[in-house]
C-alpha atoms as a PDB file:
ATOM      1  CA  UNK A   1       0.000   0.000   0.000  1.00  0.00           C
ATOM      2  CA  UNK A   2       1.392   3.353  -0.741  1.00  0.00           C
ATOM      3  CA  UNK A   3      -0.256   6.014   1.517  1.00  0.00           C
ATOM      4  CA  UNK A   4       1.666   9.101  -0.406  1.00  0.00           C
ATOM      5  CA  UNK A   5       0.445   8.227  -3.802  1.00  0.00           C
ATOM      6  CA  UNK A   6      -3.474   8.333  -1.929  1.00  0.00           C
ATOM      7  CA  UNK A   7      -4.260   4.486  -1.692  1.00  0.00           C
ATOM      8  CA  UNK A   8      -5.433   4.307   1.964  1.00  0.00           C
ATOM      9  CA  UNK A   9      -5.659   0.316   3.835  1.00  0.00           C
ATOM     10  CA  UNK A  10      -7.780  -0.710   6.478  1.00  0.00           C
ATOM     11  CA  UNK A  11      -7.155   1.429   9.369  1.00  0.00           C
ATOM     12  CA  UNK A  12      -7.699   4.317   6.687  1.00  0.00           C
ATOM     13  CA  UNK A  13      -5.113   6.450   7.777  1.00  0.00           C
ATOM     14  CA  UNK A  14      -3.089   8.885   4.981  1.00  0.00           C
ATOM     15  CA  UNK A  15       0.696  10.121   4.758  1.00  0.00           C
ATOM     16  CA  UNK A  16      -0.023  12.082   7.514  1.00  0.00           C
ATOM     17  CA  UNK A  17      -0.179  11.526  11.250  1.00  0.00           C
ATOM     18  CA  UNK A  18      -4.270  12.408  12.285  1.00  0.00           C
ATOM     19  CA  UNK A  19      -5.049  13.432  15.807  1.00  0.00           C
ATOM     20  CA  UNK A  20      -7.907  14.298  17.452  1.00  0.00           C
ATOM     21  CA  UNK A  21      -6.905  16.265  20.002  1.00  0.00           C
ATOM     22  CA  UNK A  22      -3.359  16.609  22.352  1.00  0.00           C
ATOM     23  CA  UNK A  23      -4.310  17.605  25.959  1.00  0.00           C
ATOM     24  CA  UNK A  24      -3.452  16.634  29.689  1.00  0.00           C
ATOM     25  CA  UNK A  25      -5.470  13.998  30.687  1.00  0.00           C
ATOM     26  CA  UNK A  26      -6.330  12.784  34.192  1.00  0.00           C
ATOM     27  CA  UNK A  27      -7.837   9.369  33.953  1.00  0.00           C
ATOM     28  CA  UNK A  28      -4.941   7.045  33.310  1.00  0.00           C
ATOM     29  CA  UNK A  29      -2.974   4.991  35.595  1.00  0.00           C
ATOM     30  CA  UNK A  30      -2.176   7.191  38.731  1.00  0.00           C
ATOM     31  CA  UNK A  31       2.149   6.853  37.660  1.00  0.00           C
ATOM     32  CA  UNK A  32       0.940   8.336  34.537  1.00  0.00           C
ATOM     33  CA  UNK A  33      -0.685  11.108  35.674  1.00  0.00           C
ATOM     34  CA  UNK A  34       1.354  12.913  38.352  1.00  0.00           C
ATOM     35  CA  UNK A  35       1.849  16.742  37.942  1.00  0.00           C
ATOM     36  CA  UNK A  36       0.056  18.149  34.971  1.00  0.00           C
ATOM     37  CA  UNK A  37      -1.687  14.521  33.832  1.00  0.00           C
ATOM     38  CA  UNK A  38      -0.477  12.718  31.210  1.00  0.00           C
ATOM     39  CA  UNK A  39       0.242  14.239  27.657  1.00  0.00           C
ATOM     40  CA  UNK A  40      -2.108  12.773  25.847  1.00  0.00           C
ATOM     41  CA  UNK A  41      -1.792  12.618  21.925  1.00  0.00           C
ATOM     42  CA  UNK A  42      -5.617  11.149  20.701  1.00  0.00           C
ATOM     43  CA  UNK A  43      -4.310   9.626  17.280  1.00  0.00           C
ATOM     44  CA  UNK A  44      -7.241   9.371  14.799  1.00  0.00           C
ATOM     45  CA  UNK A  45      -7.853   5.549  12.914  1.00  0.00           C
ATOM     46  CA  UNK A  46      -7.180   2.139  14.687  1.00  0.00           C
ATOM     47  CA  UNK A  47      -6.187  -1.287  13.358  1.00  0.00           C
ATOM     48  CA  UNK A  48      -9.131  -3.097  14.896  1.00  0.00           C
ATOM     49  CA  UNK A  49     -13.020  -2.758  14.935  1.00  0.00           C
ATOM     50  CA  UNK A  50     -13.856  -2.823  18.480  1.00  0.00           C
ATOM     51  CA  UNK A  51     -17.680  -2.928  18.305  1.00  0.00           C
ATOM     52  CA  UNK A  52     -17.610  -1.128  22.022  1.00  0.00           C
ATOM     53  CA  UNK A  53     -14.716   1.152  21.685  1.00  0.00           C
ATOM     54  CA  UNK A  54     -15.141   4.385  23.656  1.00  0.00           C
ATOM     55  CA  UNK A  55     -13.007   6.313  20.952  1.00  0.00           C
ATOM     56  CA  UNK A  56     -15.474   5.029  18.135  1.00  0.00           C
ATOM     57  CA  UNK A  57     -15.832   8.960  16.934  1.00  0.00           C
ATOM     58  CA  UNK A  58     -12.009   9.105  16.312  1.00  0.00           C
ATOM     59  CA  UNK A  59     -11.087   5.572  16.032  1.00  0.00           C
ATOM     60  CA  UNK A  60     -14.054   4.625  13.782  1.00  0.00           C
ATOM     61  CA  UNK A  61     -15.380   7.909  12.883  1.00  0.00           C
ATOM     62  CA  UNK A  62     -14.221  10.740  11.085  1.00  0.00           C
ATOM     63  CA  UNK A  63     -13.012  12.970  13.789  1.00  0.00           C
ATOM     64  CA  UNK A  64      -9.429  15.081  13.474  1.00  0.00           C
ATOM     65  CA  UNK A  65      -7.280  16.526  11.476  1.00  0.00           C
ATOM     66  CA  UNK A  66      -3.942  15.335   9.369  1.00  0.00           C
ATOM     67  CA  UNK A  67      -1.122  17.763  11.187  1.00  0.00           C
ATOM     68  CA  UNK A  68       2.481  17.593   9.836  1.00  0.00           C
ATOM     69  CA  UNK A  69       5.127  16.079  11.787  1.00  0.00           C
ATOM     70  CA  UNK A  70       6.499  19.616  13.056  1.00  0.00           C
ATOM     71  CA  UNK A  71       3.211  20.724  14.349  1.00  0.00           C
ATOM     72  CA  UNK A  72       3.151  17.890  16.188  1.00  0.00           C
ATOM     73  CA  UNK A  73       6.451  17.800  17.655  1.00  0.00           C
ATOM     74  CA  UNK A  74       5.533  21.620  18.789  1.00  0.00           C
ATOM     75  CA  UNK A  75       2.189  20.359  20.701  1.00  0.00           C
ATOM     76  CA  UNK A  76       4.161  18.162  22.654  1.00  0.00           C
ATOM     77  CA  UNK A  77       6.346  20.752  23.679  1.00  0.00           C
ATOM     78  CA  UNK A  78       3.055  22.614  24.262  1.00  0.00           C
ATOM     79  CA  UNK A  79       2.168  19.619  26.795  1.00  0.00           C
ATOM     80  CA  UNK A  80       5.478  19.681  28.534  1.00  0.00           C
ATOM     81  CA  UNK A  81       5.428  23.576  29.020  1.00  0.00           C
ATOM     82  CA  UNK A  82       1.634  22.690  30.789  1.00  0.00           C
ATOM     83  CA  UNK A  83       3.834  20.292  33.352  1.00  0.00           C
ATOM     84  CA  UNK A  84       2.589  16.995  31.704  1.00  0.00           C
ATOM     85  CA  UNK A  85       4.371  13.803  32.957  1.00  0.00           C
ATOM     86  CA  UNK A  86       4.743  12.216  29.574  1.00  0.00           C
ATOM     87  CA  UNK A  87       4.271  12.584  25.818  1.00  0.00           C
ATOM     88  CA  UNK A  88       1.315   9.299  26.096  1.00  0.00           C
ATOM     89  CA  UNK A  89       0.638   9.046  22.028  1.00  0.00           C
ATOM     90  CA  UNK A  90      -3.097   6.866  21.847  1.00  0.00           C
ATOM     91  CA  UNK A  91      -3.167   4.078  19.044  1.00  0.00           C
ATOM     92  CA  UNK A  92      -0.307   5.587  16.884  1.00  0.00           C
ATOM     93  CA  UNK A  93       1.066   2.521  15.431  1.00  0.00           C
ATOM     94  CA  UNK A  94      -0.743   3.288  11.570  1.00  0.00           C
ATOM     95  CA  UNK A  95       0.617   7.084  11.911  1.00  0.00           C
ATOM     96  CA  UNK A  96       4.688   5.422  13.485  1.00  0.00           C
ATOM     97  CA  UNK A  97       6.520   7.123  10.379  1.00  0.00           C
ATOM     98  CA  UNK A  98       4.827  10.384  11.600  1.00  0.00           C
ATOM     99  CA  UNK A  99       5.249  10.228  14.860  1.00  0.00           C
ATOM    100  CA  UNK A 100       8.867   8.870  14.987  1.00  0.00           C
ATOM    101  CA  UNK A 101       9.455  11.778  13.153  1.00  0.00           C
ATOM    102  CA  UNK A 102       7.334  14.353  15.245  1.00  0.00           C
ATOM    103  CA  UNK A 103       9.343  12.775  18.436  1.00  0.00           C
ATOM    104  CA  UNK A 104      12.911  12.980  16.705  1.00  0.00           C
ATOM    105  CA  UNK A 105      11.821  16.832  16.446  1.00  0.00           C
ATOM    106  CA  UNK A 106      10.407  17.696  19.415  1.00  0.00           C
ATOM    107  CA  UNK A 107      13.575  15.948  21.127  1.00  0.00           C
ATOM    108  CA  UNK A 108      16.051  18.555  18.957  1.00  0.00           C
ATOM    109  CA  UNK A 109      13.648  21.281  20.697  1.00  0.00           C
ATOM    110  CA  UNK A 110      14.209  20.554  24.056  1.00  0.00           C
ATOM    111  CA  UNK A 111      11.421  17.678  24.707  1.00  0.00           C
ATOM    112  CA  UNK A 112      12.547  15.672  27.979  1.00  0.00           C
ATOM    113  CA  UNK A 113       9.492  13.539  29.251  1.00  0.00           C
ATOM    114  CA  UNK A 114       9.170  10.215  29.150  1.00  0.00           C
ATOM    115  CA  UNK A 115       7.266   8.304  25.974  1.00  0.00           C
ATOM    116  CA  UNK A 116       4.336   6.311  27.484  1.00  0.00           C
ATOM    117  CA  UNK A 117       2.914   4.281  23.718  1.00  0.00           C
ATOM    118  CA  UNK A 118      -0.581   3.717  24.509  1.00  0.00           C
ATOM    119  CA  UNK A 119      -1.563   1.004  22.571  1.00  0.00           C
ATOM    120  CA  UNK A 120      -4.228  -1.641  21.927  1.00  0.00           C
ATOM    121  CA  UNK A 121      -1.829  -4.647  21.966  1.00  0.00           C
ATOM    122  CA  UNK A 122      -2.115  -5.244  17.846  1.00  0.00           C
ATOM    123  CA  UNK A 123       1.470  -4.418  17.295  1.00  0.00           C
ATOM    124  CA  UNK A 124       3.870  -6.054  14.902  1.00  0.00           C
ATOM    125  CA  UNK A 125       7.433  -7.267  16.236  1.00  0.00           C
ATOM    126  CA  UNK A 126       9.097  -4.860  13.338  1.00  0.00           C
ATOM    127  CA  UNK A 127       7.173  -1.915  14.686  1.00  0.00           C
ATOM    128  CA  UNK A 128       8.340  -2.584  18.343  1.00  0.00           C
ATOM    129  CA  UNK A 129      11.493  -2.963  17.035  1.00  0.00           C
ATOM    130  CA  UNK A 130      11.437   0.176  15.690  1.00  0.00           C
ATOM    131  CA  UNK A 131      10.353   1.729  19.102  1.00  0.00           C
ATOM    132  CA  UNK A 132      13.083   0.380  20.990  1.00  0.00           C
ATOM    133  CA  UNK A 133      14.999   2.828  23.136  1.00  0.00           C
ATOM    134  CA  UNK A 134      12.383   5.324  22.097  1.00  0.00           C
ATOM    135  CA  UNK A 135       9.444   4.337  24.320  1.00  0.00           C
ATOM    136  CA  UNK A 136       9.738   4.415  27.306  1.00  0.00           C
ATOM    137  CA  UNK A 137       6.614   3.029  29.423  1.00  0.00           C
ATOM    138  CA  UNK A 138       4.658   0.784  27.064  1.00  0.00           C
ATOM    139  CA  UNK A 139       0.742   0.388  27.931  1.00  0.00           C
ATOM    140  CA  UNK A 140      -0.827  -2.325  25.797  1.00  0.00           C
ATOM    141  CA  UNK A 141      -4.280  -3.951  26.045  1.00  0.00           C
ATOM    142  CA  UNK A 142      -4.588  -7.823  26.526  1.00  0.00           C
ATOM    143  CA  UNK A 143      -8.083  -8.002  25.190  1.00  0.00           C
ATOM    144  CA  UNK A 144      -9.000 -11.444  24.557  1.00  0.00           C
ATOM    145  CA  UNK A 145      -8.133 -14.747  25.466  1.00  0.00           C
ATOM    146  CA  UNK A 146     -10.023 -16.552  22.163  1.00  0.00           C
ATOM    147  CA  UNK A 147      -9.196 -15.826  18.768  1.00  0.00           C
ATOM    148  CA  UNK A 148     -13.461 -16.223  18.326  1.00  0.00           C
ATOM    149  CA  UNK A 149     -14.208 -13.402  20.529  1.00  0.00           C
ATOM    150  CA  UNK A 150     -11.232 -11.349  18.636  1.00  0.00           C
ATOM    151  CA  UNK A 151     -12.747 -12.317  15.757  1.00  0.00           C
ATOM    152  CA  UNK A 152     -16.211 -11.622  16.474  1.00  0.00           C
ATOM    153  CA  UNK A 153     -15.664  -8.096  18.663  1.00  0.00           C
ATOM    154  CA  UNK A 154     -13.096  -6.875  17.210  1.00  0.00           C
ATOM    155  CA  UNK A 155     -12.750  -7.931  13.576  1.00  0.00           C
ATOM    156  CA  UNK A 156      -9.194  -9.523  14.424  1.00  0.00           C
ATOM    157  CA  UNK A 157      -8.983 -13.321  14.833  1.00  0.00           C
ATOM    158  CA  UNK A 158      -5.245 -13.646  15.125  1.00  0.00           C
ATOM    159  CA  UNK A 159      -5.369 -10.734  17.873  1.00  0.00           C
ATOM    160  CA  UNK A 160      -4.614 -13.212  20.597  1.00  0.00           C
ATOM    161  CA  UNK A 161      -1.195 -14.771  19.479  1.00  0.00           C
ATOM    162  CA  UNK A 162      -0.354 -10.944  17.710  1.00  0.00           C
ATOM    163  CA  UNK A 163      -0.785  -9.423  21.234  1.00  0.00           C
ATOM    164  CA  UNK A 164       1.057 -12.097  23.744  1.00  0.00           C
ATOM    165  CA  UNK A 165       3.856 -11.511  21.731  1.00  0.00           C
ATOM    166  CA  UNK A 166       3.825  -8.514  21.389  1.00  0.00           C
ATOM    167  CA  UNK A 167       3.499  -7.878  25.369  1.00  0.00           C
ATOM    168  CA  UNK A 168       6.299 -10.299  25.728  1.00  0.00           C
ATOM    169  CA  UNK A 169       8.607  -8.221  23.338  1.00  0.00           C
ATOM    170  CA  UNK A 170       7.740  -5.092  25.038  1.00  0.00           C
ATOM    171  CA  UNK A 171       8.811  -6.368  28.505  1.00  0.00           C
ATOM    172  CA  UNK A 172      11.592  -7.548  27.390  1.00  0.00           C
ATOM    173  CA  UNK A 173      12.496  -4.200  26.114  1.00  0.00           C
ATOM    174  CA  UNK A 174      11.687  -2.159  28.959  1.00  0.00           C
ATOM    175  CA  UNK A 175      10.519  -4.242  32.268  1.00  0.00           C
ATOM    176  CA  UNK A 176       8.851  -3.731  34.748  1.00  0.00           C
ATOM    177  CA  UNK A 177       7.179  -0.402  35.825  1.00  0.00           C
ATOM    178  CA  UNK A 178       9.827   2.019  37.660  1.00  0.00           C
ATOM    179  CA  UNK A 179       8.644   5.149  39.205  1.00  0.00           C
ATOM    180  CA  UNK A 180      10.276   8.184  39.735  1.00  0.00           C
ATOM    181  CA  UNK A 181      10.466   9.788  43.794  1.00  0.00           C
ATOM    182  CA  UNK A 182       6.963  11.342  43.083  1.00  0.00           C
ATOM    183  CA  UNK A 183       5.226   7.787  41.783  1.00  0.00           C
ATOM    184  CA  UNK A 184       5.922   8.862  38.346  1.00  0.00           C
ATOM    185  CA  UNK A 185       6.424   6.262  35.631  1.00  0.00           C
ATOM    186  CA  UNK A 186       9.539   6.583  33.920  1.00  0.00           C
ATOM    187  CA  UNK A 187      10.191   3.257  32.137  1.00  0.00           C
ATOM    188  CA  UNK A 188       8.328  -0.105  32.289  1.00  0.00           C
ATOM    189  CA  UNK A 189       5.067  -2.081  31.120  1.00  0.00           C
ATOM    190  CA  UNK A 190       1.579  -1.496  32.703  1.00  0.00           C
ATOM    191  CA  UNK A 191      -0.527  -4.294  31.242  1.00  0.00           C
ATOM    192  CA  UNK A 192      -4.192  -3.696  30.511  1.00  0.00           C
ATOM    193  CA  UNK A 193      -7.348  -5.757  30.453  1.00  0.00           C
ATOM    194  CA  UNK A 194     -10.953  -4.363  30.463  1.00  0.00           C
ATOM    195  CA  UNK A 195     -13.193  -6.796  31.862  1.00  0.00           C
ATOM    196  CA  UNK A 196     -16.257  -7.825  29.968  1.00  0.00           C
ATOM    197  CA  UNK A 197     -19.778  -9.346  30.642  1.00  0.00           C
ATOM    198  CA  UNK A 198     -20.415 -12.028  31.349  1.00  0.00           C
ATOM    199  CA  UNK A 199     -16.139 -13.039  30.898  1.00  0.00           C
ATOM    200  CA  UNK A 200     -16.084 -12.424  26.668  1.00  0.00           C
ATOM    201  CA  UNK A 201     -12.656 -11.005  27.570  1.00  0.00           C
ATOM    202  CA  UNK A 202     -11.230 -14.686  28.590  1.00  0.00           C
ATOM    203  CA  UNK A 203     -10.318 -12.745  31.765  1.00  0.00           C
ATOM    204  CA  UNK A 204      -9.362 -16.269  34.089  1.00  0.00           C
ATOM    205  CA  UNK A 205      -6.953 -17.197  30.645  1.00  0.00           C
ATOM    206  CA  UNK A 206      -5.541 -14.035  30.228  1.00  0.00           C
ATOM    207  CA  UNK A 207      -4.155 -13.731  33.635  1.00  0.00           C
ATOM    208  CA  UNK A 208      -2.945 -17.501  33.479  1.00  0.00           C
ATOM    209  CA  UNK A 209      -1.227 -16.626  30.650  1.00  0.00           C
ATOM    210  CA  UNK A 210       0.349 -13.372  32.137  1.00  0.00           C
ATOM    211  CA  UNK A 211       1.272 -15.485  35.360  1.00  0.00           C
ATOM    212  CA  UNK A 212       3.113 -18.646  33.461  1.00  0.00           C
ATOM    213  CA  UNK A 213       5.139 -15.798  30.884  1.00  0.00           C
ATOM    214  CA  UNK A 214       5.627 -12.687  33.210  1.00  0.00           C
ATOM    215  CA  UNK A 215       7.316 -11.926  36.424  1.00  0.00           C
ATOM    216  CA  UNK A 216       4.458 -12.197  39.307  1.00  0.00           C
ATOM    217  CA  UNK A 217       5.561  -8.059  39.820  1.00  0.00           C
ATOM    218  CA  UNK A 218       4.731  -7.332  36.081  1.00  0.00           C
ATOM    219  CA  UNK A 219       1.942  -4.797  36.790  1.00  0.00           C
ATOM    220  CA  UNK A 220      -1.613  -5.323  35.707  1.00  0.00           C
ATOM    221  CA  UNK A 221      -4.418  -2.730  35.403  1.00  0.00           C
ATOM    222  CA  UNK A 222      -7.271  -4.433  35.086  1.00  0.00           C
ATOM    223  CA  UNK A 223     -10.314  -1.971  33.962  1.00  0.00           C
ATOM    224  CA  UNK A 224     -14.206  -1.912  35.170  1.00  0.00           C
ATOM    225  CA  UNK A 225     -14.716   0.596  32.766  1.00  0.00           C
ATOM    226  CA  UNK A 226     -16.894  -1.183  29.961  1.00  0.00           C
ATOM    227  CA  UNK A 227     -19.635   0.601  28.838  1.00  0.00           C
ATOM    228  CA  UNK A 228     -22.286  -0.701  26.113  1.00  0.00           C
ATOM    229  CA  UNK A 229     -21.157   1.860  23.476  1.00  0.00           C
ATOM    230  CA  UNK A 230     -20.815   2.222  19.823  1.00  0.00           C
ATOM    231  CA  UNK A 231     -22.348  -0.984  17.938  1.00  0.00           C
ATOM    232  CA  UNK A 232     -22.079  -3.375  21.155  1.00  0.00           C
ATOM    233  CA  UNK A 233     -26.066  -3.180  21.576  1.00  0.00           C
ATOM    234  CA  UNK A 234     -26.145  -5.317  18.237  1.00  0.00           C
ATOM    235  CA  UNK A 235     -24.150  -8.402  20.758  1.00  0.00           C
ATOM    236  CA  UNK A 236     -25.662  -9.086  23.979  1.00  0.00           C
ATOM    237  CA  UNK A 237     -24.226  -9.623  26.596  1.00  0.00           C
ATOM    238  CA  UNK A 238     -22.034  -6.479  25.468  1.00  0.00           C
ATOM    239  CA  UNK A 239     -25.489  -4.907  25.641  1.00  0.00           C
ATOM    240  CA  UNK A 240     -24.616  -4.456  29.185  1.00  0.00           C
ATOM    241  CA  UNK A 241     -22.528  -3.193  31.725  1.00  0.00           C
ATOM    242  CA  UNK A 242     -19.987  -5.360  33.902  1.00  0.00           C
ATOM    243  CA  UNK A 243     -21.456  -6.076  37.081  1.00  0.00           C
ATOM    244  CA  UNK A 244     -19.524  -5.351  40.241  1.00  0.00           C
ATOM    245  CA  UNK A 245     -19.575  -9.356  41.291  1.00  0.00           C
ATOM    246  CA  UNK A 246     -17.944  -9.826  37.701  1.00  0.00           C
ATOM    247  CA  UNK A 247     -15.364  -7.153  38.649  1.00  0.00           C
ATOM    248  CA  UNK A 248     -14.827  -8.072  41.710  1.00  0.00           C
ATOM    249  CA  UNK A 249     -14.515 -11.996  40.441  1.00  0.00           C
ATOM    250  CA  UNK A 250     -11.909 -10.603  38.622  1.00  0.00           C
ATOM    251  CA  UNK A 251      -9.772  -8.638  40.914  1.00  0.00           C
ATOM    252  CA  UNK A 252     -10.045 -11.826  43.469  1.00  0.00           C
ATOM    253  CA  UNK A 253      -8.380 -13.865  40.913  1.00  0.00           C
ATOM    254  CA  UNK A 254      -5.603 -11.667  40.461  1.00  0.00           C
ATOM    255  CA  UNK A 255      -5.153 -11.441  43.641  1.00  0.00           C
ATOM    256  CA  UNK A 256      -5.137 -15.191  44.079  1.00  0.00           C
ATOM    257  CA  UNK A 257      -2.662 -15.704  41.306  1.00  0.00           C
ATOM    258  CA  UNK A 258      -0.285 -13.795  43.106  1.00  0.00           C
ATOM    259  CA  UNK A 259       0.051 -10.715  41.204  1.00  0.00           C
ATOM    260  CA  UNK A 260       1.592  -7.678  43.499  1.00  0.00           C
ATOM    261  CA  UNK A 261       0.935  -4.581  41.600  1.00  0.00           C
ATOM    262  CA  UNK A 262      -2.665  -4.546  40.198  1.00  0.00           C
ATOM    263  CA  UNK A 263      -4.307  -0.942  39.620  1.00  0.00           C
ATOM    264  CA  UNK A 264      -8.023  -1.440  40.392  1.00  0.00           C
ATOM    265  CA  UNK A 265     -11.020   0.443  39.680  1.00  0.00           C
ATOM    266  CA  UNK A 266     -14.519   1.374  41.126  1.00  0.00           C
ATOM    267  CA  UNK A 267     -17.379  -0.200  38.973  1.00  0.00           C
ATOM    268  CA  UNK A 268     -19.101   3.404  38.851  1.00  0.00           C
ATOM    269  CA  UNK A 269     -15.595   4.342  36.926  1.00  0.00           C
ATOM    270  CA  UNK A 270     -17.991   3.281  33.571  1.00  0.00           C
ATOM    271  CA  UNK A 271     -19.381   6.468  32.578  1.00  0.00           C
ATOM    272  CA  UNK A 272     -17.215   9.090  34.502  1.00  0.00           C
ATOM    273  CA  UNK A 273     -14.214   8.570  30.883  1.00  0.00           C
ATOM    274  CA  UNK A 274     -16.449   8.344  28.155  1.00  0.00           C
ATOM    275  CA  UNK A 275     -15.169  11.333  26.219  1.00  0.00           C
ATOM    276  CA  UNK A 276     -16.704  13.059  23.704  1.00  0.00           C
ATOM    277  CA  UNK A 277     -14.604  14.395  21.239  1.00  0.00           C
ATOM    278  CA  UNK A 278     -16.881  16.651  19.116  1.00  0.00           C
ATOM    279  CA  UNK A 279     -16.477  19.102  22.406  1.00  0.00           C
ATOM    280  CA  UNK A 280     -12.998  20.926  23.236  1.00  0.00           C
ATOM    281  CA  UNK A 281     -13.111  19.513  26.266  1.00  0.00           C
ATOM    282  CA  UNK A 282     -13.708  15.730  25.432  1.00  0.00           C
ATOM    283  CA  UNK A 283     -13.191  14.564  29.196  1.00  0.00           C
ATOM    284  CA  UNK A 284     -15.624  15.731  32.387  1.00  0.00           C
ATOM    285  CA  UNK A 285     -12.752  16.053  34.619  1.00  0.00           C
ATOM    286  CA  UNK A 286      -9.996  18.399  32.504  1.00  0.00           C
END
């Protein structure tokens, strides 16, 4: 596929890095939110169909704008000067030329926080290859634990076996999490996993598998947030919200696995992120 000649893949991106907006942003992991929030970089497109995502309007939609790498490599000096804890750049991996590019400028300008690639776990080993020594905190999704419910959610059956190795390879590139003296994360991997109803996310198998190939002090975040939004009213039980006894079922396990750093949430967490990114101010809290 060549982008710069117009011909445009799947995820529907250009030549151009897209974003829909680049602003602090409180709700993240508390290490990546100390002083001014993290520096959030919304990056329009995805490589997957997630028929619940919460960023349909950007990752689905039509939402942003094309910027050129220098523009963006100024907003993220913009997000520094506001006392952001990190550059955090949101599904990038269709816009990497772009934004290794917008980084390798901003860096000649004086940018000096941390890289924190915010990702949904469908990542290539050449791409992470290309991001070695560059990122710093890596914060993929596990998603699934069945290549059906990949398949059938999120229009990506091999998403299973793409993303365990890709976690692997980004552990083994960076760790686990360090913190700074003020709780700040400065290198490491913060593994994600968004419960669903009635367990579609294969939560018990994901956190088998994270036990048997990662240290027991890898940290987990393991999200209540699911929301029916987007198309997931078309594929009950995704028609629903998670229940706090299937949250909680959840968090016991992890627990009882023997997992020492797990970031938790409250089930009334579901609707308090949902941003909406046809306003300026896509997030109730900022």
């Amino acid at each position: 596929m060549d982008r710069a000649s117009g011909e445009r893949g799947y995820c529907r991106a250009g030549p151009h890095p897209a974003i829909a907006t680049a602003i602090p942003h409180f709700g993240e992991e508390p290490p990546l939110v100390t002083a001014g929030g993290a520096g959030t970089i919304f990056f329009s497109r995805c490589n997957l169909r997630c028929v619940y995502c919460q960023n349909h309007q950007i990752s689905q939609g039509d939402l942003g704008n094309e910027i050129v790498p220098e523009d963006l490599a100024d907003k993220m000096l913009e997000l520094q000067e506001l006392e952001c804890a990190n550059i955090e750049p949101v599904s990038p991996s269709h816009h990497l030329p772009g934004l290794l590019e917008s980084l390798a400028n901003a860096v000649e300008k004086g940018l000096r926080l941390p890289v924190v690639y915010n990702t949904n776990g469908y990542e290539n080993p050449e791409t992470l290859d290309l991001l070695e020594g560059i990122v710093d905190v890596y914060v993929p999704d596990l998603k699934y634990s069945s290549p059906d419910a990949a398949s059938r959610y999120s229009d990506a059956r091999d998403y299973v076996s793409v993303a365990r190795e890709a976690v692997l390879k980004m552990h083994a590139q960076v760790g686990n999490l360090v913190v700074d003296i003020h709780g700040g994360a400065v290198r490491g991997l913060i593994v994600r996993h968004l419960v669903l109803p009635e367990g579609n996310a294969g939560t018990r198998d994901t956190l088998l598998w994270i036990k048997d190939n990662l240290p027991a002090t890898v940290t987990i975040s393991l999200m209540a947030q699911y929301s029916p939004l987007h198309r997931s009213r078309e594929f009950p039980p995704l028609d629903r919200a998670v229940t706090a006894a299937e949250y909680e079922e959840a968090v016991d396990l992890a627990w009882d696995l023997g997992f020492e750093n797990v970031f938790v949430q409250d089930v009334e967490s579901q609707t308090a992120g949902i941003p909406d990114f046809g306003s300026s101010r896509p997030f109730n809290w900022d």
